[in-house]
PDB file of N, CA and C in Angstrom:
ATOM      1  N   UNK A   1     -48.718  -5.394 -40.170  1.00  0.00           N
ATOM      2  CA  UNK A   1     -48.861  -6.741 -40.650  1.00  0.00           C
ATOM      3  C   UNK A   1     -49.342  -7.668 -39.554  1.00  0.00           C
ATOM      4  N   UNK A   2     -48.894  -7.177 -38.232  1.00  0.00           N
ATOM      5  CA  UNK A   2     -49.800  -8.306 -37.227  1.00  0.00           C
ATOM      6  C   UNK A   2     -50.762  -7.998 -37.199  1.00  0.00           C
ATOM      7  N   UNK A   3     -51.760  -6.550 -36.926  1.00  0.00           N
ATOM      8  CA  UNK A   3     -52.790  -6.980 -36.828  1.00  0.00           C
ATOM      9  C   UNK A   3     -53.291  -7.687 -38.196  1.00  0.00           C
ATOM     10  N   UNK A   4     -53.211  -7.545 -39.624  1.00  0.00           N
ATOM     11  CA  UNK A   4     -53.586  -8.359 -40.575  1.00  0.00           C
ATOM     12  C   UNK A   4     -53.838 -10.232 -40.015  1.00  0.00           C
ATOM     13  N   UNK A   5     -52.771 -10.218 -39.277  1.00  0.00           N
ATOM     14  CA  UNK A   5     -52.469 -11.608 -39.676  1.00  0.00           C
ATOM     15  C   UNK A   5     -53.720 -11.902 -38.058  1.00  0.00           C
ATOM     16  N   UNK A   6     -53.369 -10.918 -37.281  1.00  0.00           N
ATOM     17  CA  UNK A   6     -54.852 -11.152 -35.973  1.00  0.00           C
ATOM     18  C   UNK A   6     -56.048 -11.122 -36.611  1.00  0.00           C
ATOM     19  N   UNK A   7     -56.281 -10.175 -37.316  1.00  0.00           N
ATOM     20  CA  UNK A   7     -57.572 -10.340 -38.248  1.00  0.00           C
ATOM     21  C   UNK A   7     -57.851 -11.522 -38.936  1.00  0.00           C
ATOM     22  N   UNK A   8     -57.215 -11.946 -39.531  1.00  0.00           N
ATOM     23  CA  UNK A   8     -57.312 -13.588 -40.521  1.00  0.00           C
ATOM     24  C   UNK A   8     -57.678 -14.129 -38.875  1.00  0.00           C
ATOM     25  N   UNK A   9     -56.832 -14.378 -38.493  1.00  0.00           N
ATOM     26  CA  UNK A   9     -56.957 -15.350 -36.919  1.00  0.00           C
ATOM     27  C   UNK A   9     -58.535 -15.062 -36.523  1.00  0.00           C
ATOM     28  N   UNK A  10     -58.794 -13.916 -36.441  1.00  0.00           N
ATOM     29  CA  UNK A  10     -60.257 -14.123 -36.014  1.00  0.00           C
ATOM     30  C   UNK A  10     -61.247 -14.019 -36.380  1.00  0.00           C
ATOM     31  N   UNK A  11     -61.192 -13.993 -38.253  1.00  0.00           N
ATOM     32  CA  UNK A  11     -62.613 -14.238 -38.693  1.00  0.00           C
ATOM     33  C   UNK A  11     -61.818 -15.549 -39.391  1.00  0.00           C
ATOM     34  N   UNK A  12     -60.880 -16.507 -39.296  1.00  0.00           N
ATOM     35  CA  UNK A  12     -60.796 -18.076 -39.661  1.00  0.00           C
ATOM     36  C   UNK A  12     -60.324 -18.391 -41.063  1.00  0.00           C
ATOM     37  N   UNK A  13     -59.147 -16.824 -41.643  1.00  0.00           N
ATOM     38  CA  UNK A  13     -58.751 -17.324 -42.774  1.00  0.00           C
ATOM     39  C   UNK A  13     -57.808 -18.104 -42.262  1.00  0.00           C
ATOM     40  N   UNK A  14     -57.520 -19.099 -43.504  1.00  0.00           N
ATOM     41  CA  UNK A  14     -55.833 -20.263 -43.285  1.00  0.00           C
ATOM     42  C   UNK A  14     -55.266 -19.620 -44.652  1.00  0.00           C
ATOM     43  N   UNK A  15     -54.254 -19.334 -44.614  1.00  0.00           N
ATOM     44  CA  UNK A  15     -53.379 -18.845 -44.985  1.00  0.00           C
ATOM     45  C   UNK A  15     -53.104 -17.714 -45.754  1.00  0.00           C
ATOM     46  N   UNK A  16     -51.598 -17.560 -45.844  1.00  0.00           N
ATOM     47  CA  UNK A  16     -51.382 -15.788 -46.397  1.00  0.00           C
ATOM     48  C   UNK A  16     -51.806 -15.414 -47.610  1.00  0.00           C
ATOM     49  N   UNK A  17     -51.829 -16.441 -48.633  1.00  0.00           N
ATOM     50  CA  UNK A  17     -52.049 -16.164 -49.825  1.00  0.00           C
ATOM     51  C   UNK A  17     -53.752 -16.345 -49.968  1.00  0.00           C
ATOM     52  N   UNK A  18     -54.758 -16.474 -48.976  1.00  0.00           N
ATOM     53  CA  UNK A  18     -56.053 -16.446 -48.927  1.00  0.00           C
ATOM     54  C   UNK A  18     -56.104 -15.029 -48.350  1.00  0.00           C
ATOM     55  N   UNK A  19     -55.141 -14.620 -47.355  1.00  0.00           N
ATOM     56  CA  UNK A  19     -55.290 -13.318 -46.917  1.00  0.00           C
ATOM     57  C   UNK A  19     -55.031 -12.015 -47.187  1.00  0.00           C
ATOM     58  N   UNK A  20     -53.947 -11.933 -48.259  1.00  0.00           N
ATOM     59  CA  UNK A  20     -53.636 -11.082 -48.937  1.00  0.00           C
ATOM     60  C   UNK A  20     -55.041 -10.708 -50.141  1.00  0.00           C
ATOM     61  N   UNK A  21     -55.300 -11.808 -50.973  1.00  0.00           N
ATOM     62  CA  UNK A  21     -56.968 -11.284 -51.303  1.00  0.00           C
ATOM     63  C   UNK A  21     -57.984 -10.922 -51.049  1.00  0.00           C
ATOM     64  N   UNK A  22     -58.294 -11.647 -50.084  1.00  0.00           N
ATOM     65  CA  UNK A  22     -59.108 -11.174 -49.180  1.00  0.00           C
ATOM     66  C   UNK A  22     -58.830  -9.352 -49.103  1.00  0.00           C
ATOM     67  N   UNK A  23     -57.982  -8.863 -48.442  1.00  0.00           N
ATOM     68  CA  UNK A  23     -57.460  -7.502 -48.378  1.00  0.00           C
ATOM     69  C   UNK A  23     -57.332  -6.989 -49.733  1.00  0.00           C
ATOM     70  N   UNK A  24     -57.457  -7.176 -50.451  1.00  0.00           N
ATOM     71  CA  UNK A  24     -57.197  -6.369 -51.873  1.00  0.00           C
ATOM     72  C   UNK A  24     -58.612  -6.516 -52.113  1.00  0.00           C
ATOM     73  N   UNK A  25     -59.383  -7.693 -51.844  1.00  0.00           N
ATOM     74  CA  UNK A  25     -61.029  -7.178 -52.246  1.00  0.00           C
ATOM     75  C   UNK A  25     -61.772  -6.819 -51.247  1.00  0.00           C
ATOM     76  N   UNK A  26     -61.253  -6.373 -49.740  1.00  0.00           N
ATOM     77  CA  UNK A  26     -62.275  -5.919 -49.223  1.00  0.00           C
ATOM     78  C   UNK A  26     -61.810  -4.886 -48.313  1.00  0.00           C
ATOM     79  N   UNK A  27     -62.018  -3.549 -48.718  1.00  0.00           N
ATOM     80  CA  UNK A  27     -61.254  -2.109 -48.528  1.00  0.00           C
ATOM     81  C   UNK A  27     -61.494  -2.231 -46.652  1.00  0.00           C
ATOM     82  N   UNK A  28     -62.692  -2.619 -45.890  1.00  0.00           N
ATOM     83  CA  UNK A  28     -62.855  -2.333 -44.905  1.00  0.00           C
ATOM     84  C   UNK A  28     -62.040  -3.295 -44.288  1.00  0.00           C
ATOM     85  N   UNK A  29     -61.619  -4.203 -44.571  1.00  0.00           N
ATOM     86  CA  UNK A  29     -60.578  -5.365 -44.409  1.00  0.00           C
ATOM     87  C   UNK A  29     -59.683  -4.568 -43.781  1.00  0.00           C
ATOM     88  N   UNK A  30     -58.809  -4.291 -45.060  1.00  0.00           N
ATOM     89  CA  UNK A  30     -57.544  -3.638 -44.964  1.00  0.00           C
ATOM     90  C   UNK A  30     -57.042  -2.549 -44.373  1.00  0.00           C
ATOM     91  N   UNK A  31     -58.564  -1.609 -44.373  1.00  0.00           N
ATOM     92  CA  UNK A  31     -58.467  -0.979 -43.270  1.00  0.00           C
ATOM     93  C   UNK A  31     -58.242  -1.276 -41.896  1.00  0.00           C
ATOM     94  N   UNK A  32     -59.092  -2.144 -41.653  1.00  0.00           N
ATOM     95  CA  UNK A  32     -59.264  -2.560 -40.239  1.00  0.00           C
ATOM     96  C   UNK A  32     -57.525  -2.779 -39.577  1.00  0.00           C
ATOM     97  N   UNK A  33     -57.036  -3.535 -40.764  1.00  0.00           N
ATOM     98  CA  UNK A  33     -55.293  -4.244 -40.428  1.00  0.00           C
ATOM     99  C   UNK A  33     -54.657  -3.356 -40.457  1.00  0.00           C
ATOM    100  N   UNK A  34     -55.095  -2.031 -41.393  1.00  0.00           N
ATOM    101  CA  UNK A  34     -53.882  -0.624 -41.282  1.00  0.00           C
ATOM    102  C   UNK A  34     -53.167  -0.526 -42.433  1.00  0.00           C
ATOM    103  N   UNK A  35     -53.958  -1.404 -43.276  1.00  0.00           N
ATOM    104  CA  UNK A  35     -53.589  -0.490 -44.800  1.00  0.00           C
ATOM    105  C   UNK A  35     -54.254  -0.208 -45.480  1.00  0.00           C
ATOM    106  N   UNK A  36     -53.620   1.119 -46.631  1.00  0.00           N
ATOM    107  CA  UNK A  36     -54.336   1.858 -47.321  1.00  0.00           C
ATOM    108  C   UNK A  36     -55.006   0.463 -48.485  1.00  0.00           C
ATOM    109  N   UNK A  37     -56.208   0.829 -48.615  1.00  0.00           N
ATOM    110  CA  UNK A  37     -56.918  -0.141 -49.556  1.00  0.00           C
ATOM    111  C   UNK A  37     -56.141  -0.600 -50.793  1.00  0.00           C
ATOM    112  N   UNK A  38     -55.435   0.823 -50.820  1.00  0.00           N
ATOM    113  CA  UNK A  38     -54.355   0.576 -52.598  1.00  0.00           C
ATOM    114  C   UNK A  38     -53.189   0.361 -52.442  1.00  0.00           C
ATOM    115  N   UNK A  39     -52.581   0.024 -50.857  1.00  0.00           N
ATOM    116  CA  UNK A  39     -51.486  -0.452 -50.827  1.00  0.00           C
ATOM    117  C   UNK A  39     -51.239  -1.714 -49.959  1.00  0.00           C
ATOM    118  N   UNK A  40     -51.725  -2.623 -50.417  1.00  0.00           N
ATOM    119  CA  UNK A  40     -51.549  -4.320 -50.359  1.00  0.00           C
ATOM    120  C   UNK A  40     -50.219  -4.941 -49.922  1.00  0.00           C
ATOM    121  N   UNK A  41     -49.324  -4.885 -48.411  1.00  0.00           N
ATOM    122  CA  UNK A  41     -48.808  -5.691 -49.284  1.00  0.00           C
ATOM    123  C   UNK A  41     -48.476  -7.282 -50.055  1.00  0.00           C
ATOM    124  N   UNK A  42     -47.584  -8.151 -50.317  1.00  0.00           N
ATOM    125  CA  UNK A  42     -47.922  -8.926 -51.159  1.00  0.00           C
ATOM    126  C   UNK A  42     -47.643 -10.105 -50.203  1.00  0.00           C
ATOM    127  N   UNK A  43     -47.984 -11.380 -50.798  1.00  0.00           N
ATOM    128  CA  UNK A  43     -47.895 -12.342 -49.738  1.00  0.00           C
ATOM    129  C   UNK A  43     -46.167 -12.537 -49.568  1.00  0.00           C
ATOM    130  N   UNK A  44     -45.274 -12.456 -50.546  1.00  0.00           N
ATOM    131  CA  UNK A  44     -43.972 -12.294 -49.736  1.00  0.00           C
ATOM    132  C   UNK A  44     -43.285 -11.512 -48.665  1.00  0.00           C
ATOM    133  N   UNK A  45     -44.600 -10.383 -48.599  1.00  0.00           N
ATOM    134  CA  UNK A  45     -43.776  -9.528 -47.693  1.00  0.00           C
ATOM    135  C   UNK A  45     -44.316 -10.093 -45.910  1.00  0.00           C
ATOM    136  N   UNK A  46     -45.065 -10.637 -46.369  1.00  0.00           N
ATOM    137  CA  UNK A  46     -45.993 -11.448 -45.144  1.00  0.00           C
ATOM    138  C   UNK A  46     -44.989 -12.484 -44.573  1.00  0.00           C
ATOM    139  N   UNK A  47     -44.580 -13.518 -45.750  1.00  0.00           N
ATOM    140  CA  UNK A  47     -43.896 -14.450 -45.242  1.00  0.00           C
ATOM    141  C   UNK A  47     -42.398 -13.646 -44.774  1.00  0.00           C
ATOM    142  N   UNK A  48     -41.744 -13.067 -45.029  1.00  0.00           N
ATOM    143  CA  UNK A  48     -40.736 -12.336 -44.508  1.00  0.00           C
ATOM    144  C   UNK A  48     -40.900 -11.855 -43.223  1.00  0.00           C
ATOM    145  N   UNK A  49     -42.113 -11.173 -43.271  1.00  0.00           N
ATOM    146  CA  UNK A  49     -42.213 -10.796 -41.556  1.00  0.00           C
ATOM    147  C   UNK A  49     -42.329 -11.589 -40.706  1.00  0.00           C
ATOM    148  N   UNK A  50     -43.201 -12.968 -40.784  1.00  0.00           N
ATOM    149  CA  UNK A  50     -43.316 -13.819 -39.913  1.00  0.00           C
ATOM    150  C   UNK A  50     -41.717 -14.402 -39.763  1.00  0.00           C
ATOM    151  N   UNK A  51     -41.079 -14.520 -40.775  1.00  0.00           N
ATOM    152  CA  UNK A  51     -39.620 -15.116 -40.473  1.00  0.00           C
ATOM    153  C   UNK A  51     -38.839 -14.149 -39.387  1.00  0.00           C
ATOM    154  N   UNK A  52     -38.892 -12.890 -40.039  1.00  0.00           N
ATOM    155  CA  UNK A  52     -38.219 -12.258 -39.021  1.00  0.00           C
ATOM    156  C   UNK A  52     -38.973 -12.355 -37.568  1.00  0.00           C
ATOM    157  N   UNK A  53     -40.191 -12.495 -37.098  1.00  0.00           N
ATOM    158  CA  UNK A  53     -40.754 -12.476 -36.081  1.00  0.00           C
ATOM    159  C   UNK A  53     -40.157 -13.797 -35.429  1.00  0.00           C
ATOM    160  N   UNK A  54     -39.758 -14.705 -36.073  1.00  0.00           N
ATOM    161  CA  UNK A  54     -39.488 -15.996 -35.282  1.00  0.00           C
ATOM    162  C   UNK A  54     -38.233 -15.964 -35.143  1.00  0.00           C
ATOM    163  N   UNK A  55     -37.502 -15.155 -36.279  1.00  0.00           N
ATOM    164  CA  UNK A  55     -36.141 -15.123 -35.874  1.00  0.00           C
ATOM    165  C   UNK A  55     -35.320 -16.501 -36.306  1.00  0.00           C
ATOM    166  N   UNK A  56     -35.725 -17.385 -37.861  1.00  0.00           N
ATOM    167  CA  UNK A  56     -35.527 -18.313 -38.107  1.00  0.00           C
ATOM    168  C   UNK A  56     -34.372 -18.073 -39.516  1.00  0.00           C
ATOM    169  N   UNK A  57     -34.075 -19.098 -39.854  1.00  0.00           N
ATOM    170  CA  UNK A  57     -33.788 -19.160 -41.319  1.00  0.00           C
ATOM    171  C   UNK A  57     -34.773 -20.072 -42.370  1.00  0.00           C
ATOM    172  N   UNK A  58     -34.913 -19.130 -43.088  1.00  0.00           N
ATOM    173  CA  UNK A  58     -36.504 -19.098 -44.282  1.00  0.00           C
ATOM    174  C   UNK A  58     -36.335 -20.563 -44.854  1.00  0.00           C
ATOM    175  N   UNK A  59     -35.259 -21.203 -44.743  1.00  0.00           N
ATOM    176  CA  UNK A  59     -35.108 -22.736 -45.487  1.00  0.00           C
ATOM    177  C   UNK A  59     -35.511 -23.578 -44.183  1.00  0.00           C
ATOM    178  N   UNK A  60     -35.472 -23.137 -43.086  1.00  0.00           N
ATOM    179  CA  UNK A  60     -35.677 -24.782 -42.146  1.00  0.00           C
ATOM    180  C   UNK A  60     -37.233 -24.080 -41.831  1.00  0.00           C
ATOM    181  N   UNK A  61     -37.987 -22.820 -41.448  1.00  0.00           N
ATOM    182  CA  UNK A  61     -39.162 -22.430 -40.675  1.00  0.00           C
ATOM    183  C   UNK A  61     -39.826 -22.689 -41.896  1.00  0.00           C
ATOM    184  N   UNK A  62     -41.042 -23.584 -41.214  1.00  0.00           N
ATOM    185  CA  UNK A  62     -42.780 -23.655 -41.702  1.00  0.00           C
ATOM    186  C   UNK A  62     -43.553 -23.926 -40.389  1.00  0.00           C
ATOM    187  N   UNK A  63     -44.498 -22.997 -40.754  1.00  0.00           N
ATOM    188  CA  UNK A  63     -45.158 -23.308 -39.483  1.00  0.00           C
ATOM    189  C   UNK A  63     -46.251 -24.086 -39.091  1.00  0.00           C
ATOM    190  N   UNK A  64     -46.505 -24.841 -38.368  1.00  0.00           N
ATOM    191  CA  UNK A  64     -46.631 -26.168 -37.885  1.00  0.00           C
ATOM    192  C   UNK A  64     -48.461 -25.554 -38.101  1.00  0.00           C
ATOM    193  N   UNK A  65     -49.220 -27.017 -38.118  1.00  0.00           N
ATOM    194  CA  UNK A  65     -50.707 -27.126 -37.962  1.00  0.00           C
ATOM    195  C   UNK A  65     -51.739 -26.323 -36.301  1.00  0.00           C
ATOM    196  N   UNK A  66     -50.277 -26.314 -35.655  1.00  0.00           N
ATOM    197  CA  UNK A  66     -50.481 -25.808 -34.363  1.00  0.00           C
ATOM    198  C   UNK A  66     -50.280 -24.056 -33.935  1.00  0.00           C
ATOM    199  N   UNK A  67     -49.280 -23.983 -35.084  1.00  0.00           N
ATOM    200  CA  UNK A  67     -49.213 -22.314 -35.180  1.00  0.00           C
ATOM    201  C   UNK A  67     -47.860 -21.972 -34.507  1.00  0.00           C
ATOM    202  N   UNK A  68     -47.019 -23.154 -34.262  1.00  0.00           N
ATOM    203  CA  UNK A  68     -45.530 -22.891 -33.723  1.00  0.00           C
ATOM    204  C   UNK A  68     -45.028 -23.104 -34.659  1.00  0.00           C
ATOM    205  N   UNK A  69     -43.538 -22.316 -34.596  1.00  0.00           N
ATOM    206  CA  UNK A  69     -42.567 -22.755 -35.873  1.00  0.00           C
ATOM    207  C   UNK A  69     -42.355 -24.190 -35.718  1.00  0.00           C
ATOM    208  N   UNK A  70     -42.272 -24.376 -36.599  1.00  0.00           N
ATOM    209  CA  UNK A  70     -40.946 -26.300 -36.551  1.00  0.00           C
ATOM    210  C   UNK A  70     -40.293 -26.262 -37.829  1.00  0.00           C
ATOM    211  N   UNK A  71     -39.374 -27.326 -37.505  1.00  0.00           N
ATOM    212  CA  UNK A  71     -38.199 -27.256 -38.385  1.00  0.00           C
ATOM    213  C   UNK A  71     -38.763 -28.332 -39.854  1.00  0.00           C
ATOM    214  N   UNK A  72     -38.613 -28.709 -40.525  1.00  0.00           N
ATOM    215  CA  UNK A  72     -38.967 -28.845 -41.315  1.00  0.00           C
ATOM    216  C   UNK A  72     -37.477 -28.974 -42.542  1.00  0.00           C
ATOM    217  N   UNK A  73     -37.347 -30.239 -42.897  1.00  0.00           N
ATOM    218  CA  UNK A  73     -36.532 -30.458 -44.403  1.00  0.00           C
ATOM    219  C   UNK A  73     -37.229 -30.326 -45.564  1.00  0.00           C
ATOM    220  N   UNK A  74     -38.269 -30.603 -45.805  1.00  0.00           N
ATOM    221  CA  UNK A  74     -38.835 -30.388 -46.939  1.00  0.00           C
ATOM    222  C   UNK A  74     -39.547 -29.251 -47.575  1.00  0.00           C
ATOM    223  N   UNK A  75     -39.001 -28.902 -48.921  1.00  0.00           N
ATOM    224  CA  UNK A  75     -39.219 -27.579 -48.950  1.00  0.00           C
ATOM    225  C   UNK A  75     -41.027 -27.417 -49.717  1.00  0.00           C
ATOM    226  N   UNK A  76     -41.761 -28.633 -49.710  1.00  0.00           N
ATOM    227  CA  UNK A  76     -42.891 -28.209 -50.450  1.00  0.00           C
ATOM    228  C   UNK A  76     -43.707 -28.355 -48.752  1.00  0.00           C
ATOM    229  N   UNK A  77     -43.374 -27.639 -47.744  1.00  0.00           N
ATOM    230  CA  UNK A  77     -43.709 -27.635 -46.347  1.00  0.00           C
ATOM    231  C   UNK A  77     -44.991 -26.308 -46.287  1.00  0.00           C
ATOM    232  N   UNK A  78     -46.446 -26.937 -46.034  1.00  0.00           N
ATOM    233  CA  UNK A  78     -47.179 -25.728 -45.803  1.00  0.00           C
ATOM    234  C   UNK A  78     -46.845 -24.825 -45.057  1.00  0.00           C
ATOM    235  N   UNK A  79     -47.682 -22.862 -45.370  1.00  0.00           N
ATOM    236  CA  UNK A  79     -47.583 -22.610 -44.153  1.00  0.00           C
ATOM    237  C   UNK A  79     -48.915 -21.858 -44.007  1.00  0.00           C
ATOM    238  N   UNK A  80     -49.535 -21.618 -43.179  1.00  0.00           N
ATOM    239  CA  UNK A  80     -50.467 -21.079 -42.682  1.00  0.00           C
ATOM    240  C   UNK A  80     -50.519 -19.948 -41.847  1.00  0.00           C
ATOM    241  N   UNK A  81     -51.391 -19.445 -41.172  1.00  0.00           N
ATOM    242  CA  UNK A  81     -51.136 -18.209 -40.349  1.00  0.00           C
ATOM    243  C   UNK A  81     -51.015 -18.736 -39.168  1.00  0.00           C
ATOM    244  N   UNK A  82     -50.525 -18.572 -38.570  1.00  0.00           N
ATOM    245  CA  UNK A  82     -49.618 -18.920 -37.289  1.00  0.00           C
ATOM    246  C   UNK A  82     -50.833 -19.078 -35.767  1.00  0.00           C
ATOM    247  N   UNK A  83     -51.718 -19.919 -35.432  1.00  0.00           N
ATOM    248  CA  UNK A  83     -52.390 -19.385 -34.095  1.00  0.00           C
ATOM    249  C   UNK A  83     -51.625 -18.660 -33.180  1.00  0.00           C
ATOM    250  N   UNK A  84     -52.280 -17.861 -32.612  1.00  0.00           N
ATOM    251  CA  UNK A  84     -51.632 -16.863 -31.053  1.00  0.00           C
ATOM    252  C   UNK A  84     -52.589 -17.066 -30.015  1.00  0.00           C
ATOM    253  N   UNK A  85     -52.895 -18.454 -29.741  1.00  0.00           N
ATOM    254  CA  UNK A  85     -53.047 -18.851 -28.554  1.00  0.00           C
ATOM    255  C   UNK A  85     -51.906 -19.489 -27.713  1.00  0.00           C
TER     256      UNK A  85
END
């Protein structure tokens, strides 16, 4: 799932639910990230991993315009793919 989410990062998708399609329509995609073309997985399993990667609780983490977590009260809070610069 990271490299997926490095891949979005470097051809300039914004966000998971643009990236998860993306990968379901383009087999060399998904290859590239390390999955089988027919096994997708879904954008929840995306947002789960990034939570566990930050090591947050899923009600306060959205991640910021900058690509760091921040805390966040409101729950209609974007999230995007995270920069790794």
């Amino acid at each position: 799932m990271f490299r997926a989410l490095l891949c979005a990062k470097h051809i300039g998708i914004q966000g998971i639910t643009k990236l998860v399609s993306l990968l379901k329509s383009s087999d060399i995609l998904a290859t590239a990230a390390g999955f089988h073309p027919d096994d997708i997985p879904g954008v929840g399993t995306f947002y789960d991993f990034m939570y566990r990667l930050w090591g947050e609780d899923k009600k306060r983490l959205a991640i910021g315009s900058a690509g760091t977590p921040t805390e966040t009260r409101s729950s209609s809070a974007t999230t995007s793919i995270p920069s790794l610069q």
